[in-house]
N, C-alpha and C. Protein backbone atom coordinates (compact mmCIF):
# COMPACT_ATOMS: atom_id res chain seq x y z
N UNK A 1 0.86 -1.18 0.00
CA UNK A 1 0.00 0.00 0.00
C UNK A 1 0.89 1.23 0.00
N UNK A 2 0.92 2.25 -1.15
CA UNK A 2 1.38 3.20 -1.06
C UNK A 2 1.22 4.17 -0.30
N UNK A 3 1.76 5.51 0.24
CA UNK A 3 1.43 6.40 1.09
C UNK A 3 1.56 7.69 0.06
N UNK A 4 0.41 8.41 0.05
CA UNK A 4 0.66 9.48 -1.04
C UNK A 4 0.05 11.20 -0.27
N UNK A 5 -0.02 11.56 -1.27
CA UNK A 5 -0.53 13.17 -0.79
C UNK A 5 0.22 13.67 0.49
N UNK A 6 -0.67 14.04 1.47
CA UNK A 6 -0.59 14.71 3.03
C UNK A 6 0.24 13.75 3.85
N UNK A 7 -0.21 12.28 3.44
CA UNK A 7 0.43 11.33 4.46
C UNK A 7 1.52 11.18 4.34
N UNK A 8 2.17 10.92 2.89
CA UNK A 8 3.72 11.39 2.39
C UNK A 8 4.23 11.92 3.07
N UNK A 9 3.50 13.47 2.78
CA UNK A 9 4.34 14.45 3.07
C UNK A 9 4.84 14.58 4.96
N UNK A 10 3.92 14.38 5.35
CA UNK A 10 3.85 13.99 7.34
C UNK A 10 4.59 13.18 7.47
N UNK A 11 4.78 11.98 6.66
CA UNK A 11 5.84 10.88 7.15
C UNK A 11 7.47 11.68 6.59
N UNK A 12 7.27 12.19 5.47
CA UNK A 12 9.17 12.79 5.31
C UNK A 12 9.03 13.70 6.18
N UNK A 13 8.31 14.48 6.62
CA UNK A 13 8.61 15.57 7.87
C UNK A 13 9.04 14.86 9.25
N UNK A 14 8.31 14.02 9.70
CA UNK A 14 8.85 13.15 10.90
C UNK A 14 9.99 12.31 10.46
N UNK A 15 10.48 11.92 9.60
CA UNK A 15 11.21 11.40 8.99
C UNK A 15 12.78 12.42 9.40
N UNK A 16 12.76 13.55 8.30
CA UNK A 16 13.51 14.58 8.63
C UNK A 16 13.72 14.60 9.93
N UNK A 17 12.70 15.13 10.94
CA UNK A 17 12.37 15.61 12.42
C UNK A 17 13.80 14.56 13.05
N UNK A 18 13.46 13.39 12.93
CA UNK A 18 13.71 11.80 13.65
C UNK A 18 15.52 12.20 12.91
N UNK A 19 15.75 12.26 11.86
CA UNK A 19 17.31 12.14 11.49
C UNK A 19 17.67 13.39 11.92
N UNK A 20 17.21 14.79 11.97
CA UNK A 20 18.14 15.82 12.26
C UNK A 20 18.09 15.59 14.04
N UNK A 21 16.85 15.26 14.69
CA UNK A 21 17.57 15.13 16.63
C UNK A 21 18.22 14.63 16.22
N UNK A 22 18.63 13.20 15.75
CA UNK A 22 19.65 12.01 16.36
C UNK A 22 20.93 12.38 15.55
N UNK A 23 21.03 14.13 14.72
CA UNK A 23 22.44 13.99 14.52
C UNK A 23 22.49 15.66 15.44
N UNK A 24 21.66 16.10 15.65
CA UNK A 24 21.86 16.89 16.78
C UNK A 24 22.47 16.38 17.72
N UNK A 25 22.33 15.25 18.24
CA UNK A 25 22.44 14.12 19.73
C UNK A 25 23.54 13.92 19.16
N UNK A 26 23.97 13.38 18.54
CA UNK A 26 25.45 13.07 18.16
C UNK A 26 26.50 13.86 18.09
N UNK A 27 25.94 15.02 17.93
CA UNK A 27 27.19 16.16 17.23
C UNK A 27 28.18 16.45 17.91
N UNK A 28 27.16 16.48 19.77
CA UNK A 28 28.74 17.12 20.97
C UNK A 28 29.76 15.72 21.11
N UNK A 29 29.60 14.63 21.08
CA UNK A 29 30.41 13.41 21.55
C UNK A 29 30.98 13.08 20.13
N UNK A 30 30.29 13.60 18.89
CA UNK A 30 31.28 13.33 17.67
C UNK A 30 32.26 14.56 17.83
N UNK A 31 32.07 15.75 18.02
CA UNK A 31 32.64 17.16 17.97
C UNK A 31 33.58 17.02 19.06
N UNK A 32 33.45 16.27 20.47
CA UNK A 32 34.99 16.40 21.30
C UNK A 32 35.43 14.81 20.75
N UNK A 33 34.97 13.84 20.35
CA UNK A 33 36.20 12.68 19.79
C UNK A 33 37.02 13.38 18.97
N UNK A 34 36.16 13.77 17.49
CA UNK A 34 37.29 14.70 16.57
C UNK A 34 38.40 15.88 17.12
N UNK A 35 37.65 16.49 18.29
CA UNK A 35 38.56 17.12 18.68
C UNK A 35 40.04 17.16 19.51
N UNK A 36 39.70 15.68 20.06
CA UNK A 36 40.38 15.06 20.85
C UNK A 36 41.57 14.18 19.71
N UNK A 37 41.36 13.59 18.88
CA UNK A 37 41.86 12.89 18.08
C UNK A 37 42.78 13.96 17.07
N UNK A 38 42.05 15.08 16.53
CA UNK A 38 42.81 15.80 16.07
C UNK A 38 43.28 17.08 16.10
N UNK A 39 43.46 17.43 17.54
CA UNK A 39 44.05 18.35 18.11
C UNK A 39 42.99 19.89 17.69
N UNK A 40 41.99 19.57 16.69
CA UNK A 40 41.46 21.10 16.64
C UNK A 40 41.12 22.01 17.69
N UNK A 41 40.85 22.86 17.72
CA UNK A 41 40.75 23.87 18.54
C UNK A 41 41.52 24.25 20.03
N UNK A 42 42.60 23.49 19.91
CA UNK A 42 43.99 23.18 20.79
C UNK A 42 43.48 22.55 21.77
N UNK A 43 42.75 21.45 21.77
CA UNK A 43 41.91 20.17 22.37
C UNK A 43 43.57 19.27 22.73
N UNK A 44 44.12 19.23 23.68
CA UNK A 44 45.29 17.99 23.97
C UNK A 44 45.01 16.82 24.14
N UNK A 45 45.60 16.15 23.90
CA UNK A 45 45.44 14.46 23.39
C UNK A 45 45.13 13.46 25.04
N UNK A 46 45.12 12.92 24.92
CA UNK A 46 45.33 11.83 26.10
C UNK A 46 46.03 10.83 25.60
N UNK A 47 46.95 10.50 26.89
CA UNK A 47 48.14 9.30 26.42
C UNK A 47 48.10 8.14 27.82
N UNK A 48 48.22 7.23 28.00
CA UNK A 48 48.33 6.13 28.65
C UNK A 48 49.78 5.80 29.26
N UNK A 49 50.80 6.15 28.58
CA UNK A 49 51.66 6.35 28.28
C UNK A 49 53.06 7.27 27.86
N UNK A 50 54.09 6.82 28.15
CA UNK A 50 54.97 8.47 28.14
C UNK A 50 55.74 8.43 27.25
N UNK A 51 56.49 9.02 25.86
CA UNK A 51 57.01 9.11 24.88
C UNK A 51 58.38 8.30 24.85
N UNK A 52 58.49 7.34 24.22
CA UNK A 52 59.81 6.25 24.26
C UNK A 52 60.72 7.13 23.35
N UNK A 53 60.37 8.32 23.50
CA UNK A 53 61.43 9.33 22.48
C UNK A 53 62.10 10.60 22.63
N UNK A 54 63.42 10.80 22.84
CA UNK A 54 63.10 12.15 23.90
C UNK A 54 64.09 12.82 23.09
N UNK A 55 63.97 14.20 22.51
CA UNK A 55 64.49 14.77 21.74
C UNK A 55 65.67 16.05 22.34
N UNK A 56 66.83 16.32 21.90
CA UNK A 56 67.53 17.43 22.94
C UNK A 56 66.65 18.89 22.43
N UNK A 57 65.91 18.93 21.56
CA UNK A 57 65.20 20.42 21.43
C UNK A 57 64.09 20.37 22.11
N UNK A 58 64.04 21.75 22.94
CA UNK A 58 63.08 21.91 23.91
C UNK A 58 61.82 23.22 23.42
N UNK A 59 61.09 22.86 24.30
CA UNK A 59 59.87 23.73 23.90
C UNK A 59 59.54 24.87 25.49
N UNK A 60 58.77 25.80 25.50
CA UNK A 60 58.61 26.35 26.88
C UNK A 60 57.35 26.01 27.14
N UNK A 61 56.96 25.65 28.22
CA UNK A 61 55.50 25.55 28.57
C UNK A 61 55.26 26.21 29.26
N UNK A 62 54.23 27.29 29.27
CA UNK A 62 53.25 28.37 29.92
C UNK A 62 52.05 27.55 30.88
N UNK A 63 51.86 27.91 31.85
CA UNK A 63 50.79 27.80 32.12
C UNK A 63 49.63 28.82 33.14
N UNK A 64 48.35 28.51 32.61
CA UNK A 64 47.00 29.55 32.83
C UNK A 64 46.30 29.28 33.79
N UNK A 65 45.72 29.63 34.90
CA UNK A 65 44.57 29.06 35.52
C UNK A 65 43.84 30.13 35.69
N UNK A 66 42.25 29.99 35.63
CA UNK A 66 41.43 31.04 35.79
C UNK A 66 40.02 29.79 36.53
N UNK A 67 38.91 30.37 37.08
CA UNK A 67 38.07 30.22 37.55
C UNK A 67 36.83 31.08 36.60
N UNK A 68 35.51 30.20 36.74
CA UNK A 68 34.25 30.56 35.42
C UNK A 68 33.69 31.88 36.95
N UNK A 69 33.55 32.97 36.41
CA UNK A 69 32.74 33.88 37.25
C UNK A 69 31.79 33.59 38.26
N UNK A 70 31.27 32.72 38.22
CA UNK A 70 30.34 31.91 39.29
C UNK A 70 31.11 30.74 40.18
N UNK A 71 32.44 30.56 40.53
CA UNK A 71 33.26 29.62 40.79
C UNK A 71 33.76 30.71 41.87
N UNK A 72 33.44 29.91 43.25
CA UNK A 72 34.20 30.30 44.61
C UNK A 72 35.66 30.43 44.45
N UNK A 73 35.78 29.53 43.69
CA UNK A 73 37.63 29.01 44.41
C UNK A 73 38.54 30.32 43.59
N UNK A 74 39.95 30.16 44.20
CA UNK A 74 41.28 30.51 44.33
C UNK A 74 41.72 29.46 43.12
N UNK A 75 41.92 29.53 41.92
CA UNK A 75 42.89 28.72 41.32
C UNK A 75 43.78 29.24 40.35
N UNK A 76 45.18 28.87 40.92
CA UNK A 76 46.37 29.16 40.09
C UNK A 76 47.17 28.30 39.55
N UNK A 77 48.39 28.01 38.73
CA UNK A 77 49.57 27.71 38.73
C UNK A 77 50.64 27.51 39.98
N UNK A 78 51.25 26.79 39.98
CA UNK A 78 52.23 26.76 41.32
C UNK A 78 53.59 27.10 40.28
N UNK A 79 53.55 26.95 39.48
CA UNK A 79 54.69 27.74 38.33
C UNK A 79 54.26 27.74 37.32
N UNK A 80 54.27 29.01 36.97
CA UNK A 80 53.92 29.75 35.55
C UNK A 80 54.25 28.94 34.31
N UNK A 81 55.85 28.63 34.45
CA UNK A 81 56.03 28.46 32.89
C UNK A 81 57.60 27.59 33.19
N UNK A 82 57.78 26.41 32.23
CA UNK A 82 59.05 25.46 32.19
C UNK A 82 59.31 25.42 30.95
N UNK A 83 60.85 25.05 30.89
CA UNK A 83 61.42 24.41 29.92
C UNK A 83 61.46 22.98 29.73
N UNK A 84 61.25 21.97 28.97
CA UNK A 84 61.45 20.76 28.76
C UNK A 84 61.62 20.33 27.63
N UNK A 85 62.20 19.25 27.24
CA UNK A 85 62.53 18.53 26.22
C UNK A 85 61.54 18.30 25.49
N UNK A 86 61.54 18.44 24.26
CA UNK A 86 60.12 17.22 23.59
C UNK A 86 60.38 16.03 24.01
N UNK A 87 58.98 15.45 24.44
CA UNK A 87 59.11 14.09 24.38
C UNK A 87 59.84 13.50 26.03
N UNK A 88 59.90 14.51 26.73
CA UNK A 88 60.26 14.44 28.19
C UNK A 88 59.05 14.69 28.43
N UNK A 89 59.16 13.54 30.26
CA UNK A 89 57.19 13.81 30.45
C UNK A 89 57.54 14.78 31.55
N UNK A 90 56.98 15.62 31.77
CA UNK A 90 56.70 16.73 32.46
C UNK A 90 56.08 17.17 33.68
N UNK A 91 56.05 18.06 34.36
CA UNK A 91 54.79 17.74 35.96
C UNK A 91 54.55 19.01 36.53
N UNK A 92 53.75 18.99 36.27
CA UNK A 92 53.43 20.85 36.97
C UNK A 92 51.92 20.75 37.62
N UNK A 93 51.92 21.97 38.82
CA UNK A 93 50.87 21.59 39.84
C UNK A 93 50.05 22.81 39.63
N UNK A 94 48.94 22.82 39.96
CA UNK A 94 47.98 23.90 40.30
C UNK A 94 47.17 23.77 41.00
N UNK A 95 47.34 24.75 42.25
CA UNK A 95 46.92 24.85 43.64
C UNK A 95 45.46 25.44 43.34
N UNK A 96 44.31 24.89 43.99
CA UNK A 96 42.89 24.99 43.82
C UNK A 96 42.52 24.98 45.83
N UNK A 97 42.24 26.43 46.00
CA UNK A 97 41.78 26.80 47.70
C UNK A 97 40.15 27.19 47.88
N UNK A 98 39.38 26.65 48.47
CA UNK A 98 37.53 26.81 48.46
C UNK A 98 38.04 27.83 49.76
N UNK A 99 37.96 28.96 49.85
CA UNK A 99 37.40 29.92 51.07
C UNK A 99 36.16 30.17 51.30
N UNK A 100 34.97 29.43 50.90
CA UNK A 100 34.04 29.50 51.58
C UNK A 100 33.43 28.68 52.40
N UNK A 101 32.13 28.43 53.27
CA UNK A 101 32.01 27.84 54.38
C UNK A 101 31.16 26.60 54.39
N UNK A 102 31.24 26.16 53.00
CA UNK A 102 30.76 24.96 52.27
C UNK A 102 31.95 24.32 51.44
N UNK A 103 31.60 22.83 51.31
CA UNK A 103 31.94 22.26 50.15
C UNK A 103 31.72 22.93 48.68
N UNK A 104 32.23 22.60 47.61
CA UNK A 104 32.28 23.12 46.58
C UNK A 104 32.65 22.00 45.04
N UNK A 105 32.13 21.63 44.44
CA UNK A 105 32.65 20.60 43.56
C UNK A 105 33.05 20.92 42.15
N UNK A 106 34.05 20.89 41.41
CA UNK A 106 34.67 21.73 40.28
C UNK A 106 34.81 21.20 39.53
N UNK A 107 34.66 21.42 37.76
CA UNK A 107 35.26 20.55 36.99
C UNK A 107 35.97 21.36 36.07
N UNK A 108 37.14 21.03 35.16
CA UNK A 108 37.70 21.87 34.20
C UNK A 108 37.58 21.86 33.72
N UNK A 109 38.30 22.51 32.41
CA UNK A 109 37.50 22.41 30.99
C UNK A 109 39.42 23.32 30.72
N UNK A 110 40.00 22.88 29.53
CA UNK A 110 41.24 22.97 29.24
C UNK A 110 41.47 22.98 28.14
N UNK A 111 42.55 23.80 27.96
CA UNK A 111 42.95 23.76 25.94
C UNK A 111 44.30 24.43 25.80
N UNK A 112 45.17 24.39 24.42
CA UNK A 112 46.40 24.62 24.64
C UNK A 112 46.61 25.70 23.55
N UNK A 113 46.84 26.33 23.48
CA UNK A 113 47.57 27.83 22.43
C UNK A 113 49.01 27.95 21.82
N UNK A 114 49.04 27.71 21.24
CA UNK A 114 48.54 27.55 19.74
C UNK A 114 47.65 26.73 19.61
N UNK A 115 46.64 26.79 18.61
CA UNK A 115 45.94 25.78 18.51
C UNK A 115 46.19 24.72 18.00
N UNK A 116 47.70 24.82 17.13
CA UNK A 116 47.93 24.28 16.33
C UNK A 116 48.86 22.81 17.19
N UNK A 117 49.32 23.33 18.35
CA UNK A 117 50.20 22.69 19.07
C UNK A 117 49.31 21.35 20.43
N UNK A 118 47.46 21.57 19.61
CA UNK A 118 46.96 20.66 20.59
C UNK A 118 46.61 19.31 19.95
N UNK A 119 47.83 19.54 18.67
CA UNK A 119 47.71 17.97 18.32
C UNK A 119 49.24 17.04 18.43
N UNK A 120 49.88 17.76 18.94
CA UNK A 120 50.94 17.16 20.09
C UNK A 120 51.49 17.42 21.51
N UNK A 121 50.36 17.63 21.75
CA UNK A 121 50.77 18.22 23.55
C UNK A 121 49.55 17.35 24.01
N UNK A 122 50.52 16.10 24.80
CA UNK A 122 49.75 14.74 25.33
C UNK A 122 50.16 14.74 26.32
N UNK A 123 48.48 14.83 27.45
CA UNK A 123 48.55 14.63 28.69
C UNK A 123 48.35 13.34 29.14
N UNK A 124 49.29 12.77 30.19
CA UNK A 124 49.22 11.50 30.93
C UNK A 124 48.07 11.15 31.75
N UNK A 125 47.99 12.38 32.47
CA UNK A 125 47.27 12.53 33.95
C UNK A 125 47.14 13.50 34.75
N UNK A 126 45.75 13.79 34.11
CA UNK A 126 45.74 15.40 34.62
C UNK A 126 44.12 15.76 35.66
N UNK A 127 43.96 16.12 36.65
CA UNK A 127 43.26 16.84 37.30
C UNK A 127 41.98 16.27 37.20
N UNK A 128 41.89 17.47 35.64
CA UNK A 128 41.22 17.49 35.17
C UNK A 128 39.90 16.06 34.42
N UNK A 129 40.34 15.15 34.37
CA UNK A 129 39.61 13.96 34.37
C UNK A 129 38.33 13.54 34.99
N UNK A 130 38.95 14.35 36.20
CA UNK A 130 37.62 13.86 36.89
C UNK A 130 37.17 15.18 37.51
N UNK A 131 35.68 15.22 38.25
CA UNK A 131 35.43 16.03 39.23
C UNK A 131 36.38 16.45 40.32
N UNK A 132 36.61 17.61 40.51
CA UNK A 132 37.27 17.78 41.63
C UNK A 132 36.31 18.46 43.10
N UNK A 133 36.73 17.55 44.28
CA UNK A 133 35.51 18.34 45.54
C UNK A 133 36.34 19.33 46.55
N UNK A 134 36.16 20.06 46.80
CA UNK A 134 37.46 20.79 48.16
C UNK A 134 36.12 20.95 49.11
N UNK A 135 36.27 20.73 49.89
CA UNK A 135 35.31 21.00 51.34
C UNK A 135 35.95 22.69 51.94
N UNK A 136 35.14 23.23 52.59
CA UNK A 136 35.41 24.36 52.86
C UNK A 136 37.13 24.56 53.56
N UNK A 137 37.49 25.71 52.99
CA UNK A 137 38.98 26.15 53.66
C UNK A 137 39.91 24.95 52.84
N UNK A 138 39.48 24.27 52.49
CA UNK A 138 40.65 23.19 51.86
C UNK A 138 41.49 24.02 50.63
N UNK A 139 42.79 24.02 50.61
CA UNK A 139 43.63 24.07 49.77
C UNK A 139 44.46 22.69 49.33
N UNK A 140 44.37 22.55 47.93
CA UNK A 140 44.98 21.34 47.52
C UNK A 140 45.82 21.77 46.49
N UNK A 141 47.03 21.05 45.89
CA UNK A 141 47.76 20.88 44.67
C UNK A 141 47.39 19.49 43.83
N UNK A 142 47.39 20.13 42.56
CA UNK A 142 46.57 19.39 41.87
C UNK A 142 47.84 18.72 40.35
N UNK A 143 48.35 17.61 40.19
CA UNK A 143 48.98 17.14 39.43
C UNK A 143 48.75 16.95 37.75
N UNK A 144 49.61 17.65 36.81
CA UNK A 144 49.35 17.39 35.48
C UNK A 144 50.70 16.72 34.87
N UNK A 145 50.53 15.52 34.21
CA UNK A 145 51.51 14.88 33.39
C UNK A 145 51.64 15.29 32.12
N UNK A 146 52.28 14.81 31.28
CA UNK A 146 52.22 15.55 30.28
C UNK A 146 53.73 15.14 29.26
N UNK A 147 53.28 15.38 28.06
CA UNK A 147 54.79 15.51 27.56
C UNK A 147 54.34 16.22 25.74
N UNK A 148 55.65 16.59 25.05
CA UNK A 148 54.51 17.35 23.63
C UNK A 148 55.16 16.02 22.88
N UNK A 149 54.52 15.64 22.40
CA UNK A 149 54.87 14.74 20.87
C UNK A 149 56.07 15.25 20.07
N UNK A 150 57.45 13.92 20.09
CA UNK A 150 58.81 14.74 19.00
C UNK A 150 58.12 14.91 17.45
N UNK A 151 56.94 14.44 17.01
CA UNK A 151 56.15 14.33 15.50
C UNK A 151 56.05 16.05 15.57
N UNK A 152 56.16 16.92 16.76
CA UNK A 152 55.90 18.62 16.17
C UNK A 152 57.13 18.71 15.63
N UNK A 153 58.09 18.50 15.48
CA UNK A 153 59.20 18.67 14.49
C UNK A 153 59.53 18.39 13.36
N UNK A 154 58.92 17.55 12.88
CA UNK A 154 58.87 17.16 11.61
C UNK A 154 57.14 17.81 10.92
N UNK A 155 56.06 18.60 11.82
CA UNK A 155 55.13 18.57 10.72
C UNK A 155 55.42 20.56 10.62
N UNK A 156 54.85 20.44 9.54
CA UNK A 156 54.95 22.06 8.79
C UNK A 156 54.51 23.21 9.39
N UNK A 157 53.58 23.17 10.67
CA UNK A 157 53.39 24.16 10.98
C UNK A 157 53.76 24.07 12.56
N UNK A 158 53.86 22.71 13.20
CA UNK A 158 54.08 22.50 14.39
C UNK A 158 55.93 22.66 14.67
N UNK A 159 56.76 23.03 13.41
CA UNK A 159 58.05 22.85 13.46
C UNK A 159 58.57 24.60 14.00
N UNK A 160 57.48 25.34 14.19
CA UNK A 160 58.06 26.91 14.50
C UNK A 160 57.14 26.97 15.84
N UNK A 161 56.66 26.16 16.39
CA UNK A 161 56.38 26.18 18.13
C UNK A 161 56.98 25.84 19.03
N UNK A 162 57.23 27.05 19.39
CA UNK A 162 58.12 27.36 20.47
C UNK A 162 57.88 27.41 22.37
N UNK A 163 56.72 28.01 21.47
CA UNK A 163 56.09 28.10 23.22
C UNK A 163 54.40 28.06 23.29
N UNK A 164 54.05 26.97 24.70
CA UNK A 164 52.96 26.27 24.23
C UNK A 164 52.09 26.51 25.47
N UNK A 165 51.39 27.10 25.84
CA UNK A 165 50.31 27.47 26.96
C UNK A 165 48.91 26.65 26.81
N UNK A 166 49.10 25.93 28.53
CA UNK A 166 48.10 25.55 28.99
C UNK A 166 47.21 25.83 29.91
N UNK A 167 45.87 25.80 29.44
CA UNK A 167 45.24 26.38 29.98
C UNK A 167 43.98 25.55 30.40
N UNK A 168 43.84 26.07 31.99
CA UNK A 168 42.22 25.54 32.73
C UNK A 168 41.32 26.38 32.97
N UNK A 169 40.23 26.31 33.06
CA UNK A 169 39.09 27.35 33.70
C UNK A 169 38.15 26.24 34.40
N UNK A 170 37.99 26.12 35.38
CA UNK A 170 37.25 25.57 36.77
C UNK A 170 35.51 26.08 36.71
N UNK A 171 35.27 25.14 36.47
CA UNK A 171 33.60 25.30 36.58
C UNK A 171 32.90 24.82 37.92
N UNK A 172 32.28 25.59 38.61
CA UNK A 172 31.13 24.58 39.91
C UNK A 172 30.43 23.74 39.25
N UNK A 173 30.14 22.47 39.20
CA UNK A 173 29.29 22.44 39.21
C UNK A 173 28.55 21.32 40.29
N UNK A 174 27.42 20.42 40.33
CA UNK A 174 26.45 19.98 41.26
C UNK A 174 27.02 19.17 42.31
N UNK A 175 27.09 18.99 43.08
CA UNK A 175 28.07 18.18 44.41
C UNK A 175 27.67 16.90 44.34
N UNK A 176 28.52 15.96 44.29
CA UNK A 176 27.99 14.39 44.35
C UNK A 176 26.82 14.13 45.60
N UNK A 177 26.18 13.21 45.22
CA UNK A 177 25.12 12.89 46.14
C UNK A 177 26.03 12.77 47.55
N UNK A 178 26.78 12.31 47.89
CA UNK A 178 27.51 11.65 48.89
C UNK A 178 27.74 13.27 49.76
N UNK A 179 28.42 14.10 49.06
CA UNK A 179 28.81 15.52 49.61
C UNK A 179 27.20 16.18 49.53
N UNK A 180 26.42 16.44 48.85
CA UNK A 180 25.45 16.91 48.93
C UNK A 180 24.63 16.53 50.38
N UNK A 181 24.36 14.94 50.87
CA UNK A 181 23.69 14.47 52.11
C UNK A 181 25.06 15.47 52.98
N UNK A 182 25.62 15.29 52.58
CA UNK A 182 26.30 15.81 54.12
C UNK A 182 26.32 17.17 54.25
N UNK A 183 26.24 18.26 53.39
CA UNK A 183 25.67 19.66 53.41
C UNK A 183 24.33 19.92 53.80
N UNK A 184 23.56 18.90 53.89
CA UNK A 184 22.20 19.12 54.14
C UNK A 184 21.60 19.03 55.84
N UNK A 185 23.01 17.56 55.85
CA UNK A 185 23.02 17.58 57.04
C UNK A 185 23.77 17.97 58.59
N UNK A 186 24.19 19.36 57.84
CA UNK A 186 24.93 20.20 58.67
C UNK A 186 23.89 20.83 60.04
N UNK A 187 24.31 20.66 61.49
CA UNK A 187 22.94 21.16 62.49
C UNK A 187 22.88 22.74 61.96
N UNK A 188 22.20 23.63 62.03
CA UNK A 188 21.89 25.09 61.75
C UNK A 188 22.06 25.62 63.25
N UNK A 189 22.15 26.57 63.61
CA UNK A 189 21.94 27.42 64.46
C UNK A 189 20.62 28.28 64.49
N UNK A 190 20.01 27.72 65.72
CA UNK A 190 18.64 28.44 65.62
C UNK A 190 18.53 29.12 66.55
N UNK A 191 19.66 29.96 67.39
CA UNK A 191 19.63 30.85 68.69
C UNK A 191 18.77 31.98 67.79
């Protein structure tokens, strides 16, 4: 039985409707794999692993910390900026302090400048992975691994980077259930 006229036309509209959500739905988890895979928008790689290659030309690494305007915390660098080898793995800290009179739960969000340089600047183990929680007054140092890929020397535009800035910005966001019961169940003062 064919479908013609109005009914046609209603079924390619839901039709349409049904393929553009499900590539809407797709787009953010296709848009950070690609980004992740190929360094666009100075997206740094993830590595498992630390470079079996270590080159005597070195690169400088910068580093940024900032907090999103709605974010309690104190977060910096514990050093600005190093020299290292390509292909040497690397370790630099950034101190994250909650001064207020609650818990607080943070996540990052990170990228590297040049943009061009975030398709060899591979982090081991960084922070950033997971949620981070500081309970009130807590100051912590926070560990990033790291090393840049010796392949920026041989490609055409990655062979004149010199100096490579990383950068975090710290988001609040919702407190795990676990920290949340226990903010709730703080006694109040009812003098």
């Amino acid at each position: 039985m064919a479908i013609s006229g109005p009914q046609k036309t209603v079924a390619q509209t839901v039709g349409l409707v049904v393929v553009m959500g499900g590539l809407a739905w797709a787009s953010v988890p296709f848009y950070d794999w690609f980004c992740r895979v190929t360094g666009f928008g100075g997206v740094p790689g993830v590595s498992s692993v630390a470079s079996d290659e270590v080159l005597e030309q070195t690169v400088k690494v910068r580093f940024d910390g900032s907090v999103n305007n709605h974010m309690a915390w104190e977060f910096k660098p514990v050093v600005r900026e190093m020299e290292i080898r390509i292909g040497e793995t690397g370790l630099a800290f950034y101190e994250a302090y909650n001064p207020t009179d609650k818990p607080i739960a943070g996540q990052a969000s990170y990228n590297v400048t040049p943009y061009q340089a975030g398709a060899f600047f591979e982090k081991i183990d960084c922070f950033c992975f997971e949620e981070q929680v500081l309970a009130p007054g807590e100051r912590v140092q926070m560990p990033v691994s790291f090393f840049v890929d010796p392949e920026i020397v041989s490609d055409r535009e990655g062979q004149y980077i010199h100096t490579i800035t990383l950068s975090y910005t710290f988001y609040e966001i919702d407190l795990p259930e676990g920290y949340a019961a226990l903010e709730t169940d703080q006694p109040t003062d009812l003098n």
